[in-house]
PDB file of N, CA and C in Angstrom:
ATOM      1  N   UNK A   1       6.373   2.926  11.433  1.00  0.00           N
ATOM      2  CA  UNK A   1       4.995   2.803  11.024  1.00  0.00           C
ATOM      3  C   UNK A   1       4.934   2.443   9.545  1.00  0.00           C
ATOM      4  N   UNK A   2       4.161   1.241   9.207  1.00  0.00           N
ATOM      5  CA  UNK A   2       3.817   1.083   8.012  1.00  0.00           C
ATOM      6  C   UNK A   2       2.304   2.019   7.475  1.00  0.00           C
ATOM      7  N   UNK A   3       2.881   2.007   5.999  1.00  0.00           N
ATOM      8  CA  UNK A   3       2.108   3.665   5.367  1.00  0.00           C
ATOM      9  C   UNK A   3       1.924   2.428   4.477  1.00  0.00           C
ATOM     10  N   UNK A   4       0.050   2.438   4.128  1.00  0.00           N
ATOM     11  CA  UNK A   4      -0.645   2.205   3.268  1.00  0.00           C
ATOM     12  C   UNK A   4      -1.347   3.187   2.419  1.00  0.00           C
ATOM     13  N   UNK A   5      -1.441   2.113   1.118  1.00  0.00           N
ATOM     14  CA  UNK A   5      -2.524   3.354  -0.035  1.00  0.00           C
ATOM     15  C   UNK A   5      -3.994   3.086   0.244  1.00  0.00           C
ATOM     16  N   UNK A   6      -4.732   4.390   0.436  1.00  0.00           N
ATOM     17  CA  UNK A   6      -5.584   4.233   0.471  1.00  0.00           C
ATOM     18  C   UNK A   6      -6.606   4.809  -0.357  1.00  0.00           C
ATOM     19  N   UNK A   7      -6.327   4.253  -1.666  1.00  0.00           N
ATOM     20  CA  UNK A   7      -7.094   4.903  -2.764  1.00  0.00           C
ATOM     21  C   UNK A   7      -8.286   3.575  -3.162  1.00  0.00           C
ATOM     22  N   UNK A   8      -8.885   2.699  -1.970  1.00  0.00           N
ATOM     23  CA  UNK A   8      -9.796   2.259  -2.124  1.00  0.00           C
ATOM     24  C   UNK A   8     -10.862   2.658  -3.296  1.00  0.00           C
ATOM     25  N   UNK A   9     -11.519   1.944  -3.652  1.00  0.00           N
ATOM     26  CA  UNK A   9     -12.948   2.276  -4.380  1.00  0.00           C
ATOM     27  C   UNK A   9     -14.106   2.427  -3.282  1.00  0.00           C
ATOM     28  N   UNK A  10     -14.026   1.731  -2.512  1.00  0.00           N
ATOM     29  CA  UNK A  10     -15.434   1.945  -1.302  1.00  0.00           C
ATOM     30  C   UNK A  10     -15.506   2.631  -0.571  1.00  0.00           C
ATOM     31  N   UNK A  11     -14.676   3.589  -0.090  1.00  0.00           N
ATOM     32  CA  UNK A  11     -14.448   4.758   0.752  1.00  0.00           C
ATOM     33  C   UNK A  11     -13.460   5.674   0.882  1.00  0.00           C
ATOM     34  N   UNK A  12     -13.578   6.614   1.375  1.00  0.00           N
ATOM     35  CA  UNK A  12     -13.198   7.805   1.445  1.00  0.00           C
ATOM     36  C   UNK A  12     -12.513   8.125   3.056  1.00  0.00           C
ATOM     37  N   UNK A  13     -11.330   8.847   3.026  1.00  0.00           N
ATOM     38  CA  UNK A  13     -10.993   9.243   4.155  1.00  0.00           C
ATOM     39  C   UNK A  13     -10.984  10.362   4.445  1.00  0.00           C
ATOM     40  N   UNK A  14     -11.149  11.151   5.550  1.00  0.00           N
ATOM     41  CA  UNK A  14     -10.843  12.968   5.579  1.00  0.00           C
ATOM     42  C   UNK A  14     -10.254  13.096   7.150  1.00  0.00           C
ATOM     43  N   UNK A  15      -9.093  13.769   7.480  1.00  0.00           N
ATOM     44  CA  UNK A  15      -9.227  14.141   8.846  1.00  0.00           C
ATOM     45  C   UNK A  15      -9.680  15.376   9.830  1.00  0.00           C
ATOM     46  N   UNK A  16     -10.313  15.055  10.715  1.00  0.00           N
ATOM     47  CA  UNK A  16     -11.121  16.198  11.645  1.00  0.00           C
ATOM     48  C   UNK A  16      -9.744  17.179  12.380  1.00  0.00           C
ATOM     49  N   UNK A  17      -9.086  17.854  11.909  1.00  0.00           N
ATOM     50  CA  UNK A  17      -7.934  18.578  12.605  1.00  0.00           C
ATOM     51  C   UNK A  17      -8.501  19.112  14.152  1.00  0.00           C
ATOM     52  N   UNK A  18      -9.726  19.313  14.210  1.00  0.00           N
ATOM     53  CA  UNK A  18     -10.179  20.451  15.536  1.00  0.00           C
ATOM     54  C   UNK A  18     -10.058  19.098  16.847  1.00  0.00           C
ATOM     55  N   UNK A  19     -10.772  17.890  15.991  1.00  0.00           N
ATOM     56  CA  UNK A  19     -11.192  16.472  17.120  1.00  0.00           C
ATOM     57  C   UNK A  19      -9.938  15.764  16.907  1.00  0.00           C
ATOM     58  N   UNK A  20      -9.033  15.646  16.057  1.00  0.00           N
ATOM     59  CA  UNK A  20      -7.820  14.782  15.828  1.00  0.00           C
ATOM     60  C   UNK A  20      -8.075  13.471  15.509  1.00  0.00           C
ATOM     61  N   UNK A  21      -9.000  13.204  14.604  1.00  0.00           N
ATOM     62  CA  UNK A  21      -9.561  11.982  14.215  1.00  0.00           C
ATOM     63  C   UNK A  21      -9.829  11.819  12.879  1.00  0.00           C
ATOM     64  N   UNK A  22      -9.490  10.522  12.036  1.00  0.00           N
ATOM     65  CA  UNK A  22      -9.781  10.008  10.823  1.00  0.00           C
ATOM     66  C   UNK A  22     -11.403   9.744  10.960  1.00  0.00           C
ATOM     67  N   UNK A  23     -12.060  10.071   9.042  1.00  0.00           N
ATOM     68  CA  UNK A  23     -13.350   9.632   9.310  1.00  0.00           C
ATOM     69  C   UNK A  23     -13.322   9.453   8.031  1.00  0.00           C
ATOM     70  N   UNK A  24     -13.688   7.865   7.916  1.00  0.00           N
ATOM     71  CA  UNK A  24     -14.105   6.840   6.809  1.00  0.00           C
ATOM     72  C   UNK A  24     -15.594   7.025   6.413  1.00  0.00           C
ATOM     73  N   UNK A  25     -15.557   7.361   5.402  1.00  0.00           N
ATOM     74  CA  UNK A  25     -17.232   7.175   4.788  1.00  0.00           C
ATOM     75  C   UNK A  25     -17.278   6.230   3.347  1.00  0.00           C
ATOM     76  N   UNK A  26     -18.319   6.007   3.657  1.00  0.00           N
ATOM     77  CA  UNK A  26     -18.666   4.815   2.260  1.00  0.00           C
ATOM     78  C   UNK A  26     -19.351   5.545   1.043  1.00  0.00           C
ATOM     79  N   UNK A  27     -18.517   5.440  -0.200  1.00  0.00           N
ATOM     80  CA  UNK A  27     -18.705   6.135  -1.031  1.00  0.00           C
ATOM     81  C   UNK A  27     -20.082   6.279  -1.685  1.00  0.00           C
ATOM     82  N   UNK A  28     -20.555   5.126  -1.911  1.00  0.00           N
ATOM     83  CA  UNK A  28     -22.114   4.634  -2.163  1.00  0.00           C
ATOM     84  C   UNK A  28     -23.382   5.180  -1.230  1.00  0.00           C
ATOM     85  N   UNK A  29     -22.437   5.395   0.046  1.00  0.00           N
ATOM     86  CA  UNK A  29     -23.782   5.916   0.856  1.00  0.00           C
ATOM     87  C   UNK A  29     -23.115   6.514   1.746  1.00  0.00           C
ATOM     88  N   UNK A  30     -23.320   7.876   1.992  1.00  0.00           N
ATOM     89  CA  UNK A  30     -22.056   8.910   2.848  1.00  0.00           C
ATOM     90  C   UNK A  30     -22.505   9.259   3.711  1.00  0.00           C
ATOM     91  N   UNK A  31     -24.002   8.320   4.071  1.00  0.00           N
ATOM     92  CA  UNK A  31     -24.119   7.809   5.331  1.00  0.00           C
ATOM     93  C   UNK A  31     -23.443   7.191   6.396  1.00  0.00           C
ATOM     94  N   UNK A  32     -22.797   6.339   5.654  1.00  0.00           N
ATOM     95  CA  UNK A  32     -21.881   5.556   6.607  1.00  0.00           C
ATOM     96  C   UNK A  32     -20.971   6.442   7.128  1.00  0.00           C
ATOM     97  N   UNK A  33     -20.654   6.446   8.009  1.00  0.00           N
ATOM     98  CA  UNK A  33     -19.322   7.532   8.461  1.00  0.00           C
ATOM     99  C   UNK A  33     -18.918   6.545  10.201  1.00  0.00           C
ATOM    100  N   UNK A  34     -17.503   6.757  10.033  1.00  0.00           N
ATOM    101  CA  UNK A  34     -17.093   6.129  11.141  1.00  0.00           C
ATOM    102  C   UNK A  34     -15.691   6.561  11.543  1.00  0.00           C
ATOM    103  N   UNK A  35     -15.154   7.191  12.966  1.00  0.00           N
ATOM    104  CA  UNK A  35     -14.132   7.615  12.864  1.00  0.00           C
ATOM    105  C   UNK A  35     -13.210   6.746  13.948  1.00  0.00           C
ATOM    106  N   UNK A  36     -11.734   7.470  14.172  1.00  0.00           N
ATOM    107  CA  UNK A  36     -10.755   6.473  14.405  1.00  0.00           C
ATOM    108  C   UNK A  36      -9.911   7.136  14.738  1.00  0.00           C
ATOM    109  N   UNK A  37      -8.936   6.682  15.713  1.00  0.00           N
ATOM    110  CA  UNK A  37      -7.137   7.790  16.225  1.00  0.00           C
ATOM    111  C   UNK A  37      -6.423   7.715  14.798  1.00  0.00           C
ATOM    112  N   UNK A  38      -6.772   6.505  14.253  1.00  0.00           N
ATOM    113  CA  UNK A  38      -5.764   6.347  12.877  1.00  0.00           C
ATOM    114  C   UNK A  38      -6.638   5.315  11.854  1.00  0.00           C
ATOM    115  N   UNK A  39      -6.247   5.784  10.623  1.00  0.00           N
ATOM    116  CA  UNK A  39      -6.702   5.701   9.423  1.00  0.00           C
ATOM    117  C   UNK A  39      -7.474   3.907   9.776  1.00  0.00           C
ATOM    118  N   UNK A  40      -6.441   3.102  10.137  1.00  0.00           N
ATOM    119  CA  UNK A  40      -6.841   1.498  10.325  1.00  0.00           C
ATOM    120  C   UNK A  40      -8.237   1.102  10.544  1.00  0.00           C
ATOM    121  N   UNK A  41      -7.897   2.026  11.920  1.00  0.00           N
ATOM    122  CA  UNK A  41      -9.263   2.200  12.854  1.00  0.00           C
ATOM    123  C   UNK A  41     -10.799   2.626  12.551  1.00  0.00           C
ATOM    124  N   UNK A  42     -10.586   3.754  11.209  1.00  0.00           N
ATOM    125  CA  UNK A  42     -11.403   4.520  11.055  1.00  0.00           C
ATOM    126  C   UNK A  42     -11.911   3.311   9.585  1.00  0.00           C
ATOM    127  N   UNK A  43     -11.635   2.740   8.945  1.00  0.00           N
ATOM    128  CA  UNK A  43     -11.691   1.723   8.138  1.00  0.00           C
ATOM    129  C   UNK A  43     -12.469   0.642   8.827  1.00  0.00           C
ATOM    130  N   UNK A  44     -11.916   0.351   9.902  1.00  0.00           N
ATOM    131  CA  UNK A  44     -12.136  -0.760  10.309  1.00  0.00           C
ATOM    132  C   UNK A  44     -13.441  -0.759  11.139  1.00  0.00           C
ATOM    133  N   UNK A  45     -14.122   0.510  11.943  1.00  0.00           N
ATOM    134  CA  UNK A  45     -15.318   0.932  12.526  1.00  0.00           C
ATOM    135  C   UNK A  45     -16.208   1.018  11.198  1.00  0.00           C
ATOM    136  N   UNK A  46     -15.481   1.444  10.169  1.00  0.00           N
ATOM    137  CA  UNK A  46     -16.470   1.271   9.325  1.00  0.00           C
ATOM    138  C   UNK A  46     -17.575   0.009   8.183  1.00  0.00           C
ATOM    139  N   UNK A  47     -16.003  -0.546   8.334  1.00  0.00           N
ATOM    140  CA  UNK A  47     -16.321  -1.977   7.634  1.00  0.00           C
ATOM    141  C   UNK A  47     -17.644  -2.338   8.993  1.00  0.00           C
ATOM    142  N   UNK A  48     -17.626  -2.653  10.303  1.00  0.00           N
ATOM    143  CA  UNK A  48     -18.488  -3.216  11.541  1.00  0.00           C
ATOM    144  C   UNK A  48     -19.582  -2.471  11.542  1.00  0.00           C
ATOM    145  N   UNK A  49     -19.689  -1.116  10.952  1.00  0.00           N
ATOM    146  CA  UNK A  49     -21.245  -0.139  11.091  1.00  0.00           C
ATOM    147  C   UNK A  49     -21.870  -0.645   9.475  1.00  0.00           C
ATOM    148  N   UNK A  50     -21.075  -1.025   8.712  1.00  0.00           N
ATOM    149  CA  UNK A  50     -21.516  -1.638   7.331  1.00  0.00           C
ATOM    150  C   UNK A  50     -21.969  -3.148   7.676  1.00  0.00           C
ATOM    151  N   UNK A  51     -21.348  -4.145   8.247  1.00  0.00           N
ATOM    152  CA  UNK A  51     -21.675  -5.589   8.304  1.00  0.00           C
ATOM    153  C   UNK A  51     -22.880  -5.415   8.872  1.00  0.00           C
ATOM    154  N   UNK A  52     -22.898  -4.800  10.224  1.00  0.00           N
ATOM    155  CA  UNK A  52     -24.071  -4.637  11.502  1.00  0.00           C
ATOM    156  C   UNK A  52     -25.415  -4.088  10.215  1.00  0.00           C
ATOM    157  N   UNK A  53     -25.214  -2.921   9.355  1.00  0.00           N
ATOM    158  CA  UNK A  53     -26.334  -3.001   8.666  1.00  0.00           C
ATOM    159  C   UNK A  53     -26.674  -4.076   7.737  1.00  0.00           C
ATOM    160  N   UNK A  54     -25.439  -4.598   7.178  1.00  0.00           N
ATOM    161  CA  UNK A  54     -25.629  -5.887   6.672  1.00  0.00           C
ATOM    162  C   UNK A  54     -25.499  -5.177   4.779  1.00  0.00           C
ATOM    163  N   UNK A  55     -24.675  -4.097   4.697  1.00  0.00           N
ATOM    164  CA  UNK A  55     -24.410  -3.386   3.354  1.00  0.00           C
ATOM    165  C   UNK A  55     -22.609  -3.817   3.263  1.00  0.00           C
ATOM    166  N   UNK A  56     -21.785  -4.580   3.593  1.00  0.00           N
ATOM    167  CA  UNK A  56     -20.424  -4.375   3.324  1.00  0.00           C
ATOM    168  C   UNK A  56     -20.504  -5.470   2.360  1.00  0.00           C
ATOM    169  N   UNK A  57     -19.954  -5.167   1.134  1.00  0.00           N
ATOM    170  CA  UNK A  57     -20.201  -5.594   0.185  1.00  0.00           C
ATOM    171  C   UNK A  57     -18.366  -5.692  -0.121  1.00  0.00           C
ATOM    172  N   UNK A  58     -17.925  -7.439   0.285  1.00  0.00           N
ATOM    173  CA  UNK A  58     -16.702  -7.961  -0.262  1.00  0.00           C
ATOM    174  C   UNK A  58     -15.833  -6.816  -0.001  1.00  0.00           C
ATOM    175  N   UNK A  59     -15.302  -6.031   0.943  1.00  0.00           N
ATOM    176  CA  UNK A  59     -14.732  -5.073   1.280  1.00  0.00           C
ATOM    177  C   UNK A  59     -13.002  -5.709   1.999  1.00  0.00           C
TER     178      UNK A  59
END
């Protein structure tokens, strides 16, 4: 497995230990929240709940 940094500026990661899931939130608005089996995933639902509002800003 390749291991990335994820010390982004646009979001934040935390994991749910009880659900076993990554959850990406957008730092600007911690509204956004989107989760994932793995970190990629949980990034990547998030970037699509950001476009769909039409807020992903060059991400």
């Amino acid at each position: 497995m390749t291991f990335e940094k994820y010390s982004n500026n646009w979001f934040t990661i935390a994991l749910d230990t009880e659900k076993q899931v990554f959850i990406a939130n957008d730092k600007t608005n911690p509204n956004f929240e989107a989760t994932g089996i793995t970190i990629e995933s949980a990034v990547q639902n998030l970037k699509t709940i950001m476009a769909i509002q039409g807020n992903l800003q060059d991400a």
